[in-house]
Protein backbone atom coordinates (compact mmCIF):
# COMPACT_ATOMS: atom_id res chain seq x y z
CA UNK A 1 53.23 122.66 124.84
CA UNK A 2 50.98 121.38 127.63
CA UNK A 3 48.85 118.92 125.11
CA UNK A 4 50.36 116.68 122.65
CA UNK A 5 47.12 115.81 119.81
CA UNK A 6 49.20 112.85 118.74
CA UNK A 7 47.60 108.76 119.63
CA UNK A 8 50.06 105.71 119.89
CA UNK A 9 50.53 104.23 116.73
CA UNK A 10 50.76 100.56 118.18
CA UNK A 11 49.11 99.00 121.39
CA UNK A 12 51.31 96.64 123.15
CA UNK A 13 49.02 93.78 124.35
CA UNK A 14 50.31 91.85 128.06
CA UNK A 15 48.90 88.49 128.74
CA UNK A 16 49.53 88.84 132.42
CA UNK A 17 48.54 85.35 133.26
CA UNK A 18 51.60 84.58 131.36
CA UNK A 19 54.31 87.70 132.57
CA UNK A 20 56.19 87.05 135.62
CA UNK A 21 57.55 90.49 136.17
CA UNK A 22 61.14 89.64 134.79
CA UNK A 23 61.90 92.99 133.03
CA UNK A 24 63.45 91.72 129.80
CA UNK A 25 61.43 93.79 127.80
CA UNK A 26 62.06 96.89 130.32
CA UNK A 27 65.77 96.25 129.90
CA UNK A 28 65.84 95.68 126.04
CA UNK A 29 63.62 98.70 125.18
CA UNK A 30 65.94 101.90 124.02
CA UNK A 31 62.57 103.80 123.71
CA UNK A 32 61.51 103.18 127.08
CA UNK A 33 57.77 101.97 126.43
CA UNK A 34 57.95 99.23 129.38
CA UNK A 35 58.32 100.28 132.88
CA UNK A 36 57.58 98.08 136.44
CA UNK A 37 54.93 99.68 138.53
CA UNK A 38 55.71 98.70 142.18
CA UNK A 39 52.52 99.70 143.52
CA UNK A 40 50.21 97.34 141.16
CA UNK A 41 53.58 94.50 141.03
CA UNK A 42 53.25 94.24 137.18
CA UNK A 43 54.80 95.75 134.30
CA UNK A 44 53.08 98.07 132.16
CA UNK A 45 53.42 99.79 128.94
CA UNK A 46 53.64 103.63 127.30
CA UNK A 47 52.51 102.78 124.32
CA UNK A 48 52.92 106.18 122.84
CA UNK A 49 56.46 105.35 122.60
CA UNK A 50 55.98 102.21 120.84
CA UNK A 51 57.54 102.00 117.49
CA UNK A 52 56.94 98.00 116.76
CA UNK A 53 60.81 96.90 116.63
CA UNK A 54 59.23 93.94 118.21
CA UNK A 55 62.52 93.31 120.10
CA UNK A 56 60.42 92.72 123.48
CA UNK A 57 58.37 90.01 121.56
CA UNK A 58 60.95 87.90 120.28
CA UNK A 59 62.95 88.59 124.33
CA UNK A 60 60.13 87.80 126.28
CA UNK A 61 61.08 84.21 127.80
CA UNK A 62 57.28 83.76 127.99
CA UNK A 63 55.90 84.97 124.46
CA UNK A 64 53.54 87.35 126.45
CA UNK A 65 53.65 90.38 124.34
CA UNK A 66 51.91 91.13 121.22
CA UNK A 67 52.02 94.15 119.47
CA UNK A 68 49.48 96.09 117.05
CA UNK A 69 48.28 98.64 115.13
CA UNK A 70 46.71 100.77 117.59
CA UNK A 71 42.53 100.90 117.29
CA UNK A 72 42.40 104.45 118.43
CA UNK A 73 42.06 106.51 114.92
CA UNK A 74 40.42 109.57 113.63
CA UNK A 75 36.91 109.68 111.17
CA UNK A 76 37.71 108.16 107.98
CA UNK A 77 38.03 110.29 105.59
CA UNK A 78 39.56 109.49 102.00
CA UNK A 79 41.45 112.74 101.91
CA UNK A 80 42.68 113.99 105.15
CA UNK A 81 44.27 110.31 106.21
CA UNK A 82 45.51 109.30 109.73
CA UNK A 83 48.85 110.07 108.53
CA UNK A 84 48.24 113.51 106.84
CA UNK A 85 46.53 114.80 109.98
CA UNK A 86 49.50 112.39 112.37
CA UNK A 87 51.82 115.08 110.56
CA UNK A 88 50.52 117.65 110.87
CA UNK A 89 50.18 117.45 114.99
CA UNK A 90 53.77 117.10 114.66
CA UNK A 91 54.56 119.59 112.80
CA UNK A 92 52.65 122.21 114.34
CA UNK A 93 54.13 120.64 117.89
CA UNK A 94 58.15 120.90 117.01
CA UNK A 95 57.92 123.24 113.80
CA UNK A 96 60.31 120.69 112.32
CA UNK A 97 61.30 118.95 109.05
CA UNK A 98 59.65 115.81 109.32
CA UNK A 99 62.19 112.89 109.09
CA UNK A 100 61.96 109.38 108.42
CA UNK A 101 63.99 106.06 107.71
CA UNK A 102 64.25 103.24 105.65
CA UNK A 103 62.55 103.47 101.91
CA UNK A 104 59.69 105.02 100.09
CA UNK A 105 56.45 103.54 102.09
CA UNK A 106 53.71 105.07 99.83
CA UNK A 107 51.98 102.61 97.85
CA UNK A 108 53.15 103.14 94.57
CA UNK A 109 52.98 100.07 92.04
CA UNK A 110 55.51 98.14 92.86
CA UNK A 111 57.00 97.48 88.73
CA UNK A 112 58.66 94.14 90.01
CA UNK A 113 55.45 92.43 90.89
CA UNK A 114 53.86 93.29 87.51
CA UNK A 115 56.44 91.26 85.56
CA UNK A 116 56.85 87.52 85.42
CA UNK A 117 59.41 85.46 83.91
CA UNK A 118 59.72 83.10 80.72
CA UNK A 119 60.38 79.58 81.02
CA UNK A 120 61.35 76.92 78.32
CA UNK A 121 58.99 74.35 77.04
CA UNK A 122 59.60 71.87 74.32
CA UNK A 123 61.66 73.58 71.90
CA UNK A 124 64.22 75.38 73.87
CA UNK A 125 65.22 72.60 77.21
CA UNK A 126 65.47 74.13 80.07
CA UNK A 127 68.63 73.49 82.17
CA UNK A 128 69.59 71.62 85.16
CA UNK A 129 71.30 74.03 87.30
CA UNK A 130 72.38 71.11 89.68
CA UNK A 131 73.92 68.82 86.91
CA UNK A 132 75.30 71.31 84.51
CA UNK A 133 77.62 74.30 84.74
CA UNK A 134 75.58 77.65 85.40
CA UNK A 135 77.55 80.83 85.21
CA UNK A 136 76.87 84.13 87.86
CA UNK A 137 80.23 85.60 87.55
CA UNK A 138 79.96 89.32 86.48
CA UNK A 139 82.78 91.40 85.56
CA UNK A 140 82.23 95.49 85.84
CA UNK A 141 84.17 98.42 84.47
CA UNK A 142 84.76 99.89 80.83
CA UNK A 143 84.83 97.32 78.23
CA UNK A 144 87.13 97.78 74.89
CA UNK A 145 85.37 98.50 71.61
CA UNK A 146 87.33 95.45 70.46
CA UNK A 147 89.51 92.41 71.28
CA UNK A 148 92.59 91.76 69.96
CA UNK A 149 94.25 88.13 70.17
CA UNK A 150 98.36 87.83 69.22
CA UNK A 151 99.11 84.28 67.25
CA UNK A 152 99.65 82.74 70.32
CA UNK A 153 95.79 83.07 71.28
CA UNK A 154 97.38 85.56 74.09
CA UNK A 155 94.78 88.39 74.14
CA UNK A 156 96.13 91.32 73.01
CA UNK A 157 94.06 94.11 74.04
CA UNK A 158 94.47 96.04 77.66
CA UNK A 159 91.54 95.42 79.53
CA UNK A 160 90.67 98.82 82.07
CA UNK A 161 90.71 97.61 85.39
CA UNK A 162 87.41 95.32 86.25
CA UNK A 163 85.57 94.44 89.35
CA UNK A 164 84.85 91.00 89.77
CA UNK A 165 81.65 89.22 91.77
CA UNK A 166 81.19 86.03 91.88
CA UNK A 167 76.95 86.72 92.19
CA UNK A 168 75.59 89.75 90.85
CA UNK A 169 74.88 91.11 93.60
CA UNK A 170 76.73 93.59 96.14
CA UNK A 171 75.92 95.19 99.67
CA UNK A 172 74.57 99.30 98.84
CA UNK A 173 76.66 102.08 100.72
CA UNK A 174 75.84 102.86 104.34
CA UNK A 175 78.11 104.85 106.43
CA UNK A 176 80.12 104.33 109.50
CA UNK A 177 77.63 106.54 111.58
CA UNK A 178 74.55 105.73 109.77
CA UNK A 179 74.86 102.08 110.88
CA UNK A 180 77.04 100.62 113.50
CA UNK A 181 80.63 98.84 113.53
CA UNK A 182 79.24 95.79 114.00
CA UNK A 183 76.77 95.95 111.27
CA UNK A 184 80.14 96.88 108.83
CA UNK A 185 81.97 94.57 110.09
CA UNK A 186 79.33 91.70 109.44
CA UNK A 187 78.85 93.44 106.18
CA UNK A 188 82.76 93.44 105.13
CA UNK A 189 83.45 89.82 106.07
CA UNK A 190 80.21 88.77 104.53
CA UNK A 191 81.80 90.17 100.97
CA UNK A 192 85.33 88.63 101.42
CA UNK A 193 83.77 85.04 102.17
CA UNK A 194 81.31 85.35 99.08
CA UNK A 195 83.48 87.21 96.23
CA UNK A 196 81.74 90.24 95.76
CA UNK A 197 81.81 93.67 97.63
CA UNK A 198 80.49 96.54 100.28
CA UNK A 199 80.30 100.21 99.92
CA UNK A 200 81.69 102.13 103.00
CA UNK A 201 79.09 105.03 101.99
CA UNK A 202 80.50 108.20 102.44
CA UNK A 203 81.44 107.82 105.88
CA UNK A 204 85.54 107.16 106.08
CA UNK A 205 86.84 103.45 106.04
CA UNK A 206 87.43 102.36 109.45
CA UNK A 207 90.89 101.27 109.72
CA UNK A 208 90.14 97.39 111.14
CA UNK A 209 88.32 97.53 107.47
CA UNK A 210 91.59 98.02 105.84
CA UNK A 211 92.24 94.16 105.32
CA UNK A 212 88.99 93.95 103.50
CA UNK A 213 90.25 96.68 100.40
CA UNK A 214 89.88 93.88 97.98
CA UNK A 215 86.27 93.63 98.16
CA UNK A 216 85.43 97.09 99.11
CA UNK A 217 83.94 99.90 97.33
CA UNK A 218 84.93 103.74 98.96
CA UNK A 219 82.76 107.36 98.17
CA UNK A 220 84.04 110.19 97.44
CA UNK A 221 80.47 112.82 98.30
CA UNK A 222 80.14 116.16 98.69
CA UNK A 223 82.11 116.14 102.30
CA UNK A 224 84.69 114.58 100.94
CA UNK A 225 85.00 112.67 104.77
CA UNK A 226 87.89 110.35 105.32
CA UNK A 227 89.15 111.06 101.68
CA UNK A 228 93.03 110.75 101.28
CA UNK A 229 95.69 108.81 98.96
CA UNK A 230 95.71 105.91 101.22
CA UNK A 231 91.43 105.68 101.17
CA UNK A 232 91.73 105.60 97.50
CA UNK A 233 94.48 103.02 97.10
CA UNK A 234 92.90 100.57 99.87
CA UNK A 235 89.72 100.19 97.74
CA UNK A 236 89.12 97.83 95.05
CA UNK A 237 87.08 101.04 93.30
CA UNK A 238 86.05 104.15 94.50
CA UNK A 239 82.56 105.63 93.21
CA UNK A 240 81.48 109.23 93.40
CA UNK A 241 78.07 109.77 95.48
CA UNK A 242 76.05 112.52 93.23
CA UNK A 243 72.70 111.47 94.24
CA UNK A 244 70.85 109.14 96.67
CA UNK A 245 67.59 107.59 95.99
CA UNK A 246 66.07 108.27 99.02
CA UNK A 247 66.94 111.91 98.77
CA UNK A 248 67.68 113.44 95.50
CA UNK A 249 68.97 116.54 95.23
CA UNK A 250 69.85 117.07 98.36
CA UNK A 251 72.72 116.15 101.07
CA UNK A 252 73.27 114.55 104.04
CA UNK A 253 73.84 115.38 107.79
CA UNK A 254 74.57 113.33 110.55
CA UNK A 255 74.54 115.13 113.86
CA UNK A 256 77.39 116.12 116.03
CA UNK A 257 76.13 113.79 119.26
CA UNK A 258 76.82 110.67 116.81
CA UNK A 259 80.13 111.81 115.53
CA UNK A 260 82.06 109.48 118.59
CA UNK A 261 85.78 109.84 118.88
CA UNK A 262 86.21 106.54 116.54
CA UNK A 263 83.74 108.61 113.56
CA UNK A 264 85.22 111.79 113.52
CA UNK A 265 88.58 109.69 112.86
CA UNK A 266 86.86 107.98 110.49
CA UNK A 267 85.24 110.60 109.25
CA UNK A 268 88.31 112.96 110.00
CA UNK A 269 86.33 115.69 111.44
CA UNK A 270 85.88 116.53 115.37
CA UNK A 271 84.83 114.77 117.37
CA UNK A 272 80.68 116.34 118.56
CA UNK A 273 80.67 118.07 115.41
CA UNK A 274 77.97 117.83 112.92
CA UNK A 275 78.97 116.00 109.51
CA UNK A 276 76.88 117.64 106.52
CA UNK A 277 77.30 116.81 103.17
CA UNK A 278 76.20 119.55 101.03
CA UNK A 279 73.70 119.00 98.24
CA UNK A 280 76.13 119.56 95.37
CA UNK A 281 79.67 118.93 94.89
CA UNK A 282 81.11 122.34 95.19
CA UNK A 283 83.19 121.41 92.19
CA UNK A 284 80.94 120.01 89.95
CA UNK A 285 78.78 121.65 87.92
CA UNK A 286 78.76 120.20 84.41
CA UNK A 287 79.39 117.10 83.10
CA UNK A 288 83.16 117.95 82.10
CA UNK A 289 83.43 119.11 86.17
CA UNK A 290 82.46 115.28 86.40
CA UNK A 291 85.17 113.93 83.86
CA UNK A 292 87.30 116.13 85.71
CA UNK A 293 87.23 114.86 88.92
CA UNK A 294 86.76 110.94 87.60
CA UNK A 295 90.34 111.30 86.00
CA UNK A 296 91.72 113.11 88.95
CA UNK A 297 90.99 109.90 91.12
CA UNK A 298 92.45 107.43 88.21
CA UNK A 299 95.00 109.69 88.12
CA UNK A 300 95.47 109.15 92.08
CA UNK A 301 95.17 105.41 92.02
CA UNK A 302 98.03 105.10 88.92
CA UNK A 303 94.60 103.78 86.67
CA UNK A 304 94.52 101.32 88.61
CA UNK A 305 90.78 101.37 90.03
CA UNK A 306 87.83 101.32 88.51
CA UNK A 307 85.88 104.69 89.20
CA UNK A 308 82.07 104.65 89.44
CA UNK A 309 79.25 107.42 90.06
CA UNK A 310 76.28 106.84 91.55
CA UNK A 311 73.29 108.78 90.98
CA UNK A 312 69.54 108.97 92.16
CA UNK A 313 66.88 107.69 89.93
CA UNK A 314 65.26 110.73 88.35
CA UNK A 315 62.74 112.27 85.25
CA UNK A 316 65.86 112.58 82.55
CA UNK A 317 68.26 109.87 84.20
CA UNK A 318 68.81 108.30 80.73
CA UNK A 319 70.40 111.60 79.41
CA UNK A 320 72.59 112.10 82.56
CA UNK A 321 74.01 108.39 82.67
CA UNK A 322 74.54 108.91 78.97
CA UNK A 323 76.99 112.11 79.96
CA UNK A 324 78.44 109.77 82.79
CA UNK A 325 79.33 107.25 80.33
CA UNK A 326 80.77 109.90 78.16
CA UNK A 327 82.83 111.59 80.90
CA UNK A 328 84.63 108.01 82.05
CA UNK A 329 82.58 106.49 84.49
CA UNK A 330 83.64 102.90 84.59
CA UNK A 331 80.04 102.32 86.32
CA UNK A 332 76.73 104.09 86.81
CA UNK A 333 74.99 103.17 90.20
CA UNK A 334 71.37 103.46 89.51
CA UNK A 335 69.16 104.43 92.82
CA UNK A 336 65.77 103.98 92.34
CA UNK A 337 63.35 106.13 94.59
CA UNK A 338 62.38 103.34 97.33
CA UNK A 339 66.08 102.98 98.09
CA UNK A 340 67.08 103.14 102.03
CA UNK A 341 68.41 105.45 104.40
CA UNK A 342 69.47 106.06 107.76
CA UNK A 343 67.71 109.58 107.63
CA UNK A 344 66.00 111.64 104.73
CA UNK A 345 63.10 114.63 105.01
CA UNK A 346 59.65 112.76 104.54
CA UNK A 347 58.06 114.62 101.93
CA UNK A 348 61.74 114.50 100.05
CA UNK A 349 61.61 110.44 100.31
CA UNK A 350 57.92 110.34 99.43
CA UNK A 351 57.71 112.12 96.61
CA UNK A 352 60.65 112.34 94.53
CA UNK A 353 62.24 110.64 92.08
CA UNK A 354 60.78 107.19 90.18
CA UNK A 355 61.33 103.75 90.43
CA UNK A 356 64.17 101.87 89.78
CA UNK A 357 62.53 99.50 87.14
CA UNK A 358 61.97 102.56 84.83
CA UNK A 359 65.16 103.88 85.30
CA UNK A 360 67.42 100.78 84.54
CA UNK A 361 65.33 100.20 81.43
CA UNK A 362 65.42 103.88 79.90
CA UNK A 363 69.05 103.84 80.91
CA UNK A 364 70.19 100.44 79.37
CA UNK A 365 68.15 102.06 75.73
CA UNK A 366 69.54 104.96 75.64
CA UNK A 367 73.26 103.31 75.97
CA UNK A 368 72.67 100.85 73.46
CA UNK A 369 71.07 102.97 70.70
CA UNK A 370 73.81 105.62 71.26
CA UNK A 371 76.50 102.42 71.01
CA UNK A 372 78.15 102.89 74.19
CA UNK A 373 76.59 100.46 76.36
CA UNK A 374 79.89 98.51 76.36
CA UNK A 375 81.57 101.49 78.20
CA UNK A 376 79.79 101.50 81.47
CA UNK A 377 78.35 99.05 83.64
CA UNK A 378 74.97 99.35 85.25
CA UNK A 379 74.33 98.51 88.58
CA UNK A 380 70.52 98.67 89.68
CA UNK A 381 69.58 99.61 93.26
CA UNK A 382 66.36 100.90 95.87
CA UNK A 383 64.26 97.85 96.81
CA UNK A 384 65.55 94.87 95.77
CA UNK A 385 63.84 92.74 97.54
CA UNK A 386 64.63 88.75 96.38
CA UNK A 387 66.09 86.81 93.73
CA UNK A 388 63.53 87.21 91.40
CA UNK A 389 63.88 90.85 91.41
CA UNK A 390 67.78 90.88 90.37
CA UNK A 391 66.71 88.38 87.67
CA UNK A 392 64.17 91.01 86.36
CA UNK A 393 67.10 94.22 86.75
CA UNK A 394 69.66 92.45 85.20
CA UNK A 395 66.90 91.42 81.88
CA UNK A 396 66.21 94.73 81.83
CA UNK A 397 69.76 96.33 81.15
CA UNK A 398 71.50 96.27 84.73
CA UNK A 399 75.03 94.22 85.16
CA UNK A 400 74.58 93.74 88.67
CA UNK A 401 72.77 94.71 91.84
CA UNK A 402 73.19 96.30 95.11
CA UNK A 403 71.25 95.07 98.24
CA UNK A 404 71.02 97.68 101.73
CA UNK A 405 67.65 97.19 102.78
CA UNK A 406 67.91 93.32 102.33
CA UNK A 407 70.80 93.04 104.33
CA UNK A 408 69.98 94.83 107.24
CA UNK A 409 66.69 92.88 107.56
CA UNK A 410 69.29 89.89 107.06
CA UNK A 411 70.91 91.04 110.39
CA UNK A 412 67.64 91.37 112.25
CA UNK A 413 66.50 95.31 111.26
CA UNK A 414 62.96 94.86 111.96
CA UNK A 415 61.55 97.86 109.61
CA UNK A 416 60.57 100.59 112.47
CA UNK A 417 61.59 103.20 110.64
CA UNK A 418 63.47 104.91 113.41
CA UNK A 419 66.87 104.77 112.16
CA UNK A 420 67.18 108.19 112.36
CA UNK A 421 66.97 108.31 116.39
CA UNK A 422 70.24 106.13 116.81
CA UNK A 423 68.31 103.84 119.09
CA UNK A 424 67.76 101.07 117.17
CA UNK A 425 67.19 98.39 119.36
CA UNK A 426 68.43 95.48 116.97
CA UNK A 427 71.91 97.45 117.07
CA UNK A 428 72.52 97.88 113.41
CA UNK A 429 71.70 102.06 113.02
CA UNK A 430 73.11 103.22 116.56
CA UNK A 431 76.28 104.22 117.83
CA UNK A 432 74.78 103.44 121.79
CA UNK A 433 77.82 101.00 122.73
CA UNK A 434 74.64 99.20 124.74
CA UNK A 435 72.95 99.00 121.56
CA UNK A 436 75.83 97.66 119.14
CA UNK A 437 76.82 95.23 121.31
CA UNK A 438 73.09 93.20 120.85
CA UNK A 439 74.25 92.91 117.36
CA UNK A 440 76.98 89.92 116.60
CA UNK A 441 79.04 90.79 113.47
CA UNK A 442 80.23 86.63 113.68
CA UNK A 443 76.40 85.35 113.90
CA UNK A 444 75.66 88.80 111.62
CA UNK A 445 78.23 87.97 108.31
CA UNK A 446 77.10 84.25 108.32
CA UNK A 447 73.28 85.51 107.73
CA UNK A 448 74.91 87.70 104.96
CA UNK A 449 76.76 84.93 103.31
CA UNK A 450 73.56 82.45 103.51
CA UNK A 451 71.06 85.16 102.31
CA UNK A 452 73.13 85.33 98.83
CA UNK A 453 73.84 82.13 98.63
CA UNK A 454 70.23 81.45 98.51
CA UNK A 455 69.28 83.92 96.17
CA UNK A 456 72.49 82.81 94.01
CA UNK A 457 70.67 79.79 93.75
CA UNK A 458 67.46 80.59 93.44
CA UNK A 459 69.01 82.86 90.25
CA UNK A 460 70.38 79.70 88.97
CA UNK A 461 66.98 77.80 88.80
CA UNK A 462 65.12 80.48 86.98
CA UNK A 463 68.25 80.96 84.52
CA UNK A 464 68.01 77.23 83.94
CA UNK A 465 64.03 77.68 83.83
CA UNK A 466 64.71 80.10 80.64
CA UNK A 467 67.85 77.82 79.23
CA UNK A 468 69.96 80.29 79.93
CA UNK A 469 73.18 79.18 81.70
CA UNK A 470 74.99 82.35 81.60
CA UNK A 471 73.96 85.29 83.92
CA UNK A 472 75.54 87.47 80.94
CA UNK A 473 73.76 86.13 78.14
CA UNK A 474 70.19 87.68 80.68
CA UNK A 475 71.29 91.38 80.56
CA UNK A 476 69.12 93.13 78.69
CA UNK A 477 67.56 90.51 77.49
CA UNK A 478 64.05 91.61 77.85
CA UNK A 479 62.12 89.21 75.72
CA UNK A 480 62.23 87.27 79.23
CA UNK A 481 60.24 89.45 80.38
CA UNK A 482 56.39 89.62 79.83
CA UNK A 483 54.35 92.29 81.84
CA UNK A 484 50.63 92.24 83.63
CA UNK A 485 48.61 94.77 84.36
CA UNK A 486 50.51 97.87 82.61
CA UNK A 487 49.13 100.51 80.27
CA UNK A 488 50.82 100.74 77.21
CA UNK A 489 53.06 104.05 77.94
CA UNK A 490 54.58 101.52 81.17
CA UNK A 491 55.48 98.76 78.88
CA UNK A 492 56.88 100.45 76.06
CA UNK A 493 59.36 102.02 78.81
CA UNK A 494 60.22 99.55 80.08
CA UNK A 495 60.92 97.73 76.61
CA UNK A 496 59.06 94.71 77.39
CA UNK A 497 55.69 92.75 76.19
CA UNK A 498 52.44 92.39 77.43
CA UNK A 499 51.63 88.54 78.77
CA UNK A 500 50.06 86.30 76.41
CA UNK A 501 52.30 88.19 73.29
């Protein structure tokens, strides 16, 4: 087509009296908005293909760039927004699916916000995190309906293998292919150094990876990619992908001109071919297909692994982590519907599934009043964006958290959205070797380690805020929890009490 109907979406602004024509921002732009005109000497900008990574600002050795929201826009109009009307120019230009990155953007109430945390007064002291003992060390996996302890005070009773953090906290699945070798690298030694563990996603574990099994966490999804005996026995658990919060209900695809000669090893499929992951498992169809297929990789791993499913937040999640539990899950991954992702249809991300903070509470009842909350853990995910929102998830039934979105911001992802056109500029969702490269998996795993550590700490204080000095003695413990701004139907969900009861 001759006439694109589609405006910039950003303006980049050039204080020439302070540019001197150097070309950083030419050089570091994988979208190629900056360009040098020889016949005016000065640089100048296309700013339709701006998508405000902001990597020229931070570059520019003379802080002359500034980038915003571009003024040009259409007549308000409460219905037919700048973004309805955006997509549909785009659609009717490439007759496309409409793709985007990252999480939910719509403004949905954000569940975390509306709750605040109790804090002791008088009659119960709080505690001083820095002078006494405070306990974050979470154990996951199947717990026994009893302990038994010999005359010796030897305990009695074979535990099912456990996973142990030393936070409650661990870094979400993303792919080999969805983000970079760098970023997994920064990702695995970040895990090793602080006790807990990554999830390879369903990409294939990358054989330098190998020395990190101990704090690593394989899929097994629909593709089944880079699944064999030796996959499963590296791990320290392996969890079956069902569903993805971004994306429920259906797959995944990553095209053929990422698939490099190191993925499609990874990955074990050829190299230039497309890697889809169907929507279902094309052998599970019931809950005892499930229990099936959980035993057959226990079975693999001599019982020696825990086995965990993950599933996207959805309308009757309660019921279907209740058949999980039932079918041998040793943990339920919980994906609420703002969750990341390296690439997902738009309407798909926007408008399915519910948020995590519903999900995690409806699950953790439904557990406990059927008595088998002790034989599954929970682990809460999509959007957890600080301390305070862990401390929240875990009072409201989960074990333990996973962080994706957090840690890639950690490593400099600058929220674009754009993941899905491998050029990320910050070199954490591209396989460009120019790309990776920009991203330092030694300067990368230290902001890891120091982003949980300070949220570890952080989780400390408001434990010893509430007396608490016990991270277990929090889950579930929603009287903790007080809520603002909720209807009734929102609070009674989420099992909690309005402020000022």
């Amino acid at each position: 087509m001759s006439l694109s109907y589609l405006t910039p979406e950003f303006k980049v602004l050039r204080d020439y009296d302070k540019c001197i024509n150097c070309k950083v921002c030419m050089r570091q732009c994988s979208f190629e908005v900056h360009s040098y005109d020889e016949d005016l000497d000065k640089m100048v900008s296309n700013d339709i293909n701006c998508v405000n990574c902001q990597r020229c600002v931070l570059l520019c050795p003379t802080q002359a760039l500034t980038i915003i929201k571009h003024p040009q826009t259409f007549k308000e109009h409460a219905n037919w927004t700048y973004d309805a009307i955006r997509d549909i120019y785009r659609q009717a230009e490439t007759g496309g699916v409409l793709l985007s990155s990252m999480g939910n953007d719509r403004p949905y109430p954000v569940y975390w916000d509306k709750m605040v945390i109790n804090a002791s007064q008088v009659t119960n002291p709080s505690i001083d995190p820095l002078r006494e003992p405070m306990e974050l060390r979470v154990y996951l996996g199947r717990k026994p309906d009893r302990i038994e302890i010999e005359e010796n005070l030897n305990v009695k009773t074979k535990m099912p293998p456990q996973l142990k953090l030393e936070t409650p906290i661990m870094f979400s699945a993303m792919s080999y292919g969805s983000i970079s070798y760098n970023a997994h690298a920064a990702l695995a030694r970040a895990a090793e150094e602080l006790g807990i563990l990554y999830n390879t996603g369903e990409g294939g574990l990358h054989k330098d990876f190998r020395k990190y099994g101990k704090n690593t966490i394989v899929q097994v999804a629909s593709g089944r990619f880079g699944v064999d005996r030796e996959y499963l026995n590296t791990a320290a658990a392996i969890e079956i992908k069902i569903g993805q919060g971004a994306k429920p209900g259906i797959g995944g695809h990553l095209p053929g001109e990422k698939v490099s000669e190191d993925i499609s090893a990874t990955r074990m499929i050829p190299p230039g071919s497309d890697a889809i992951s169907p929507a279902p498992h094309h052998d599970i169809y019931s809950i005892e297909d499930l229990a099936q297929l959980i035993y057959s990789l226990k079975e693999a791993t001599d019982y020696q692994k825990p086995v965990g499913v993950k599933i996207a937040a959805v309308n009757n999640v309660a019921a279907i982590a209740s058949g999980i539990a039932r079918a041998g899950a040793d943990y339920i991954a919980i994906d609420g519907f703002r969750g990341g992702t390296g690439a997902a249809p738009k309407r798909i991300r926007d408008n399915v599934g519910i948020p995590i903070e519903f999900a995690i509470a409806a699950v953790d009842a439904r557990l406990r009043s059927e008595g088998i909350r002790h034989t599954v853990s929970l682990v809460a995910a999509g959007s957890i964006r600080n301390s305070a929102d862990i401390v929240k998830a875990i009072a409201l039934g989960a074990d333990a958290v996973y962080i994706a979105t957090a840690a890639l911001i950690a490593l400099g992802c600058h929220m674009c959205q754009k993941c899905h056109t491998g050029k990320c500029n910050w070199g954490i969702a591209t396989q460009d070797p120019n790309l990776v490269k920009r991203l330092n998996p030694e300067i990368g795993y230290k902001r890891l380690v120091n982003l949980v550590q300070a949220w570890s700490h952080e989780i400390k204080e408001m434990l010893g805020g509430m007396g608490i000095n016990d991270i277990e003695s929090l889950k579930g413990n929603r009287l903790m929890l007080r809520g603002i701004g909720m209807t009734q139907k929102e609070l009674d969900i989420l099992g909690i009490l309005a402020a000022g009861e």
